[in-house]
N, C-alpha and C. Protein backbone atom coordinates (compact mmCIF):
# COMPACT_ATOMS: atom_id res chain seq x y z
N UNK A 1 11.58 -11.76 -7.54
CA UNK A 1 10.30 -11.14 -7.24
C UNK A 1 10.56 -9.91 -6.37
N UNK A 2 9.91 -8.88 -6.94
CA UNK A 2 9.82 -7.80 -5.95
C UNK A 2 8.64 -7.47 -5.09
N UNK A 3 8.75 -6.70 -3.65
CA UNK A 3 7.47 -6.08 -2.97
C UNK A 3 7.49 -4.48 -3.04
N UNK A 4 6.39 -4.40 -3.55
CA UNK A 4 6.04 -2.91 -2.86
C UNK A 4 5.23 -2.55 -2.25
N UNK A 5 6.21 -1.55 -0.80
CA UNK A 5 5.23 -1.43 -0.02
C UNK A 5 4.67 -0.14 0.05
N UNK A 6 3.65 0.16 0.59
CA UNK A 6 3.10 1.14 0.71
C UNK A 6 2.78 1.54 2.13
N UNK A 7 3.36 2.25 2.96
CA UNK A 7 3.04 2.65 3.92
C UNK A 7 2.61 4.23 4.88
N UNK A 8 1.92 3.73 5.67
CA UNK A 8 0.56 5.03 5.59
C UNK A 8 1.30 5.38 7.04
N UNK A 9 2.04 6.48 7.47
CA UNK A 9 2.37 6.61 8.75
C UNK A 9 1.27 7.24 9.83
N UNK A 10 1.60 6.43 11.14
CA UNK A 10 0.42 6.57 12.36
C UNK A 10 0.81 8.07 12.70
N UNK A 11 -0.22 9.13 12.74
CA UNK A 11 0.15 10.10 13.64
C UNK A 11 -0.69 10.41 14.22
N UNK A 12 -1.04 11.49 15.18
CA UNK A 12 -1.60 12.08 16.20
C UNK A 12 -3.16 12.31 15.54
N UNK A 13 -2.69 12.92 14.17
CA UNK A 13 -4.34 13.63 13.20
C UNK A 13 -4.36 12.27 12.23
N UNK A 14 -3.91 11.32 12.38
CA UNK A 14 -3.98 10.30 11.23
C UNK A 14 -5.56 9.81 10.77
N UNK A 15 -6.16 9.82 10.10
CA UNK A 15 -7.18 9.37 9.70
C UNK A 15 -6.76 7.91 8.58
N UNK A 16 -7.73 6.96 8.84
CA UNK A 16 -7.22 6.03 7.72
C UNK A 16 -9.24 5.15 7.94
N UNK A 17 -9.25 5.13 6.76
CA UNK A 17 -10.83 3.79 6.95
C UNK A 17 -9.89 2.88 6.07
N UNK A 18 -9.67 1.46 6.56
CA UNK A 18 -9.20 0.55 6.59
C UNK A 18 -10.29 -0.24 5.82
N UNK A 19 -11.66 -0.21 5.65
CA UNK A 19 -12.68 -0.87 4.68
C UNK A 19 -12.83 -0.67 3.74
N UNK A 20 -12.03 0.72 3.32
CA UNK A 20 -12.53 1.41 2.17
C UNK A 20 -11.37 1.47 1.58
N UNK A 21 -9.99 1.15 2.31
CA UNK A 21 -8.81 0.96 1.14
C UNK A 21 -9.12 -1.02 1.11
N UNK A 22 -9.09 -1.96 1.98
CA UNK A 22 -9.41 -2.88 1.80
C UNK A 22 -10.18 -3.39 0.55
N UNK A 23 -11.66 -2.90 0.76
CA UNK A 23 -12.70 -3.11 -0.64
C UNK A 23 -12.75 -2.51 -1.70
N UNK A 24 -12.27 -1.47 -1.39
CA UNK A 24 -12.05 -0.20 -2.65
C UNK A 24 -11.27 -0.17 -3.11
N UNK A 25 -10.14 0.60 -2.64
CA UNK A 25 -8.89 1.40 -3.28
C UNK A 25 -8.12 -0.16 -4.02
N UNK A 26 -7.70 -1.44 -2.84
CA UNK A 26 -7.03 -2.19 -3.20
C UNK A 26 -7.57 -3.50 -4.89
N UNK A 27 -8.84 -3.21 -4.46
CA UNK A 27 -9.95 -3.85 -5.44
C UNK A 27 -9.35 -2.85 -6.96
N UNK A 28 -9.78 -2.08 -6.72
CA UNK A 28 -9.65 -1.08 -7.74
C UNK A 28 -7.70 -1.32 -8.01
N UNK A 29 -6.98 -0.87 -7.30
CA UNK A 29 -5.51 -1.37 -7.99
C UNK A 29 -5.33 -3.36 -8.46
N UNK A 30 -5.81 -3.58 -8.21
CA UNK A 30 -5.48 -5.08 -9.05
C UNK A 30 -6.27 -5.14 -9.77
N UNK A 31 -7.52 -4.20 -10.08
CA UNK A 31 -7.75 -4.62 -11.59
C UNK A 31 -6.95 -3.97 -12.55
N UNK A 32 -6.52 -2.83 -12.23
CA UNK A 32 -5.68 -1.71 -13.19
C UNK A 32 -4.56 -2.36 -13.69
N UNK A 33 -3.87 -3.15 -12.11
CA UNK A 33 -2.73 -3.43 -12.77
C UNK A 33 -2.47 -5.18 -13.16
N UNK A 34 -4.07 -5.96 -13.30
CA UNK A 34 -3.79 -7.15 -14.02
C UNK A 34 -2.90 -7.84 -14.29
N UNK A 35 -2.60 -9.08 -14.82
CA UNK A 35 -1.78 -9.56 -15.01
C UNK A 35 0.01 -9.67 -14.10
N UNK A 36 0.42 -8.13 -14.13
CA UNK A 36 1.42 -7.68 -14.30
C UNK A 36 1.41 -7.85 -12.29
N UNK A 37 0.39 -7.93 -11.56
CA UNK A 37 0.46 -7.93 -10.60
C UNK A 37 -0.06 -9.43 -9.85
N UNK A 38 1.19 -10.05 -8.88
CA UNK A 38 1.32 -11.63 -8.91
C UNK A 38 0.90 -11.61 -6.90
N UNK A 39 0.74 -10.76 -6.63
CA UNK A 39 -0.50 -10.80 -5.49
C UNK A 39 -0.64 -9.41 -4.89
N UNK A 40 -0.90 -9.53 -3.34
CA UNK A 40 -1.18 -8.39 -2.64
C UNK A 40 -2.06 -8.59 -1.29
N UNK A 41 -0.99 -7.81 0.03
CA UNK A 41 -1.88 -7.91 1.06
C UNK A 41 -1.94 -6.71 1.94
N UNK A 42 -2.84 -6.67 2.82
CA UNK A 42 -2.98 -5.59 3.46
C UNK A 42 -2.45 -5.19 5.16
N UNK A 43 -2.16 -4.98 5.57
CA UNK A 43 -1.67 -4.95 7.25
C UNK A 43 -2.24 -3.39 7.80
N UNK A 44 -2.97 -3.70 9.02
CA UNK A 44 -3.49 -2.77 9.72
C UNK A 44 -2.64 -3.02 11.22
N UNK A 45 -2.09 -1.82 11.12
CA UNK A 45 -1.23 -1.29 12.92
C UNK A 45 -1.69 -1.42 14.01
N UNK A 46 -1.06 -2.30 14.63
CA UNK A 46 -2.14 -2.28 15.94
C UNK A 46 -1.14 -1.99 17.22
N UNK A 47 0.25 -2.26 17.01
CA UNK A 47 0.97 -1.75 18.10
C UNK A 47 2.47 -1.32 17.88
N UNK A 48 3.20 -0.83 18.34
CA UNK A 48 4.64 -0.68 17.86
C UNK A 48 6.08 -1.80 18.95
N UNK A 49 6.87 -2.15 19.14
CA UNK A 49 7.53 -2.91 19.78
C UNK A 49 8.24 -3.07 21.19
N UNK A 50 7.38 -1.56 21.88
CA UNK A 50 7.45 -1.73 23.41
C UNK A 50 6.03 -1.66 23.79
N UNK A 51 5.77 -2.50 25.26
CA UNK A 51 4.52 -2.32 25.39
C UNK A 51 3.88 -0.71 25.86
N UNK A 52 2.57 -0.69 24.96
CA UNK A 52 2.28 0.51 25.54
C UNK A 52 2.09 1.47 23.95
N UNK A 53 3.42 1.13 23.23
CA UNK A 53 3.71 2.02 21.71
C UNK A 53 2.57 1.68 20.73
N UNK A 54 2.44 2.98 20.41
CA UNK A 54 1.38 2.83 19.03
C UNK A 54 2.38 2.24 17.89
N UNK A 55 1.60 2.14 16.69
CA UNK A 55 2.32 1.47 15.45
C UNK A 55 2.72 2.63 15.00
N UNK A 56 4.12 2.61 14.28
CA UNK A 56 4.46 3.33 13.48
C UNK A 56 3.88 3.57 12.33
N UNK A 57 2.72 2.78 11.64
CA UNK A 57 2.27 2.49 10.30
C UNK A 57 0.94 2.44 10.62
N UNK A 58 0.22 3.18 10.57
CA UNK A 58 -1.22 3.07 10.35
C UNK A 58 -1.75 1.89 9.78
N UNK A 59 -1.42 2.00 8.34
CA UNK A 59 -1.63 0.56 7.91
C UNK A 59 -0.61 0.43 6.44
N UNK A 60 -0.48 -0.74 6.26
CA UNK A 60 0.27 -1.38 4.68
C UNK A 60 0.04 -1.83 3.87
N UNK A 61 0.13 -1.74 2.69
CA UNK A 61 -0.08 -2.24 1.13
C UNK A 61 0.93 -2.58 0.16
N UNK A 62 0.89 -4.19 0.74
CA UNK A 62 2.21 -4.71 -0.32
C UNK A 62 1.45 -5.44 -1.89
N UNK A 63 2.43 -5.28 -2.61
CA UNK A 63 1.80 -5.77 -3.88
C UNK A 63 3.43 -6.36 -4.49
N UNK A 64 2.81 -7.86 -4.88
CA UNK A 64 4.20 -8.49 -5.31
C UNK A 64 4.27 -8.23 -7.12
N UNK A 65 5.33 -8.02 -7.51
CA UNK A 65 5.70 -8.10 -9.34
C UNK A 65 6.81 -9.22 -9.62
N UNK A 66 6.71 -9.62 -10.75
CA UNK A 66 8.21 -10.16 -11.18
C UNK A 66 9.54 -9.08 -11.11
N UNK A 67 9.14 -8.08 -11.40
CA UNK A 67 10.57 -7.11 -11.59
C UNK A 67 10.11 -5.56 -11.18
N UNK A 68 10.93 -4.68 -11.09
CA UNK A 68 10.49 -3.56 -10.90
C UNK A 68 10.29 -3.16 -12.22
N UNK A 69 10.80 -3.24 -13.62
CA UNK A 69 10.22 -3.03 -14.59
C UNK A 69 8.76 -3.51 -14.52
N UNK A 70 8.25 -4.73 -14.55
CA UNK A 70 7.08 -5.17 -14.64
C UNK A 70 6.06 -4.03 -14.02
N UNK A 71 6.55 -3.92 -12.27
CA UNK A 71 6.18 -2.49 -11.45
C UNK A 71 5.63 -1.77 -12.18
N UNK A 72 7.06 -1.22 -12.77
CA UNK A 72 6.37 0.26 -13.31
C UNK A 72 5.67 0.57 -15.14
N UNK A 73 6.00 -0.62 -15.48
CA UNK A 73 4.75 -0.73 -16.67
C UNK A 73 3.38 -0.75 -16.63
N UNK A 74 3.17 -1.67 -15.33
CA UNK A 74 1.70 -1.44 -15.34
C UNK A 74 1.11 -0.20 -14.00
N UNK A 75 2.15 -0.02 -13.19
CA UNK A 75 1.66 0.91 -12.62
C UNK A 75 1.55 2.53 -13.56
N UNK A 76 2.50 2.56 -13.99
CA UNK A 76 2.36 4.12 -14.94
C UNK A 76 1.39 4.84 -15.59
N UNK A 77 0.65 3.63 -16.35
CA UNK A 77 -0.27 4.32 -16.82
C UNK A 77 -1.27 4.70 -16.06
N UNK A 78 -1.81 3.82 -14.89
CA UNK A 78 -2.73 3.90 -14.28
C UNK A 78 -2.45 5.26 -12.32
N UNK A 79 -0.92 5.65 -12.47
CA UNK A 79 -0.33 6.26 -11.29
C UNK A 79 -1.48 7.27 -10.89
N UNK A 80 -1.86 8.20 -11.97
CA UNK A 80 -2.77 9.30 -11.28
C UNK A 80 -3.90 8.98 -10.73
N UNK A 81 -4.58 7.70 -11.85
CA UNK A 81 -5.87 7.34 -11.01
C UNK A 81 -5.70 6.90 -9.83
N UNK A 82 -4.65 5.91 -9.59
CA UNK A 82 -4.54 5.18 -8.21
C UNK A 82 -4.41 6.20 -7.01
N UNK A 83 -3.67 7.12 -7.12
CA UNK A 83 -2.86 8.21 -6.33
C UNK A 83 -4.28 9.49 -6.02
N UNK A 84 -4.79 9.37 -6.97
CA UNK A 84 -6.28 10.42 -6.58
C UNK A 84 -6.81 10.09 -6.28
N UNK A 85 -6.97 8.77 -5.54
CA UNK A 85 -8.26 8.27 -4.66
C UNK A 85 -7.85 7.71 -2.85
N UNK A 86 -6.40 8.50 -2.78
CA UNK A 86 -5.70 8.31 -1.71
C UNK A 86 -6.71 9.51 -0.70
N UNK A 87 -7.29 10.36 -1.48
CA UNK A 87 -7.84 10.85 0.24
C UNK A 87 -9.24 10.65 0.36
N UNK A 88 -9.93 9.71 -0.24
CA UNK A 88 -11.10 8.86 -0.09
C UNK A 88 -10.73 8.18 1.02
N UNK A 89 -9.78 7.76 1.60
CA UNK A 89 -9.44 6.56 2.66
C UNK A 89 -8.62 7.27 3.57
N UNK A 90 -7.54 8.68 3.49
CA UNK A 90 -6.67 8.91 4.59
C UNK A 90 -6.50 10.17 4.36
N UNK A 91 -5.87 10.58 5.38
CA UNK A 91 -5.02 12.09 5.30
C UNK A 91 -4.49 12.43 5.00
N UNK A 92 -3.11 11.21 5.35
CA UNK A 92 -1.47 10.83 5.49
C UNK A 92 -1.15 10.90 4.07
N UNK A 93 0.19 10.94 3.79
CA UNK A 93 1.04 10.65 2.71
C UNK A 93 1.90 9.39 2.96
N UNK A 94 1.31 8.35 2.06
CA UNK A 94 2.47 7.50 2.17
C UNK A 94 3.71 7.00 1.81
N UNK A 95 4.50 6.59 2.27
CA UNK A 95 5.57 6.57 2.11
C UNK A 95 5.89 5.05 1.44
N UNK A 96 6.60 4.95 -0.04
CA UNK A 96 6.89 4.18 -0.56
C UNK A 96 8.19 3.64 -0.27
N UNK A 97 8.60 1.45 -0.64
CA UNK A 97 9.33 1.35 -0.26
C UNK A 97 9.71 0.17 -1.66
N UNK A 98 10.54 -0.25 -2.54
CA UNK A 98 10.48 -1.08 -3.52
C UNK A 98 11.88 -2.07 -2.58
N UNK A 99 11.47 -3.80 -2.27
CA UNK A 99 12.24 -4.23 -2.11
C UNK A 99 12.45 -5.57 -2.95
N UNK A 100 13.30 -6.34 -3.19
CA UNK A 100 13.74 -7.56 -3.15
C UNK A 100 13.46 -8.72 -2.49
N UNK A 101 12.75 -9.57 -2.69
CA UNK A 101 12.40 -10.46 -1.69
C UNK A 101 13.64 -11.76 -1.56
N UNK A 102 14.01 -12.17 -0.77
CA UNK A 102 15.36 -12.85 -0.47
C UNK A 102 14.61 -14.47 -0.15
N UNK A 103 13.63 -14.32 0.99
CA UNK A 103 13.35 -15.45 1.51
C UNK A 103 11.99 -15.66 1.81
């Protein structure tokens, strides 16, 4: 099983509505990518690992597949729609991460 994450980096001008990728954006990617997509959760930043530090990540969007093929079959067709409704919810550019899940 693979994760992909999606992550929205915290900055100074960061804008993010966290309700509207929650109900919206994420609503809207699991229907697109059906089947082919075997869950998905969301993480909102609330601190970074000394006291005092902001989060590095505004917020996160993991979505689990069987394979990265699986990934990118059903993400492909649907990439532009998903990707053009990124500044309905933020500023930022996020930064993608495809891993392996071990444990």
């Amino acid at each position: 099983m693979i994760k992909v994450s999606v992550m929205y980096p915290n900055t100074s001008d960061a804008n993010f509505d966290i309700e509207y990728y929650c109900n919206t954006h994420m609503t809207m990617v699991g229907s697109l990518l059906g089947d082919a997509l075997k869950g998905s959760n969301v993480d909102h930043g609330l601190a970074g690992g000394a006291p005092g530090e902001g989060a590095p990540f505004i917020a996160m969007g993991h979505l689990l597949f069987d394979s990265v093929d699986s990934f990118q079959n059903a993400f492909g067709p649907h990439a532009e729609k998903i990707m053009a409704d990124i500044p309905n919810y933020t500023n930022t550019q996020p930064q993608i991460q495809i891993s392996e899940i071990k444990a």
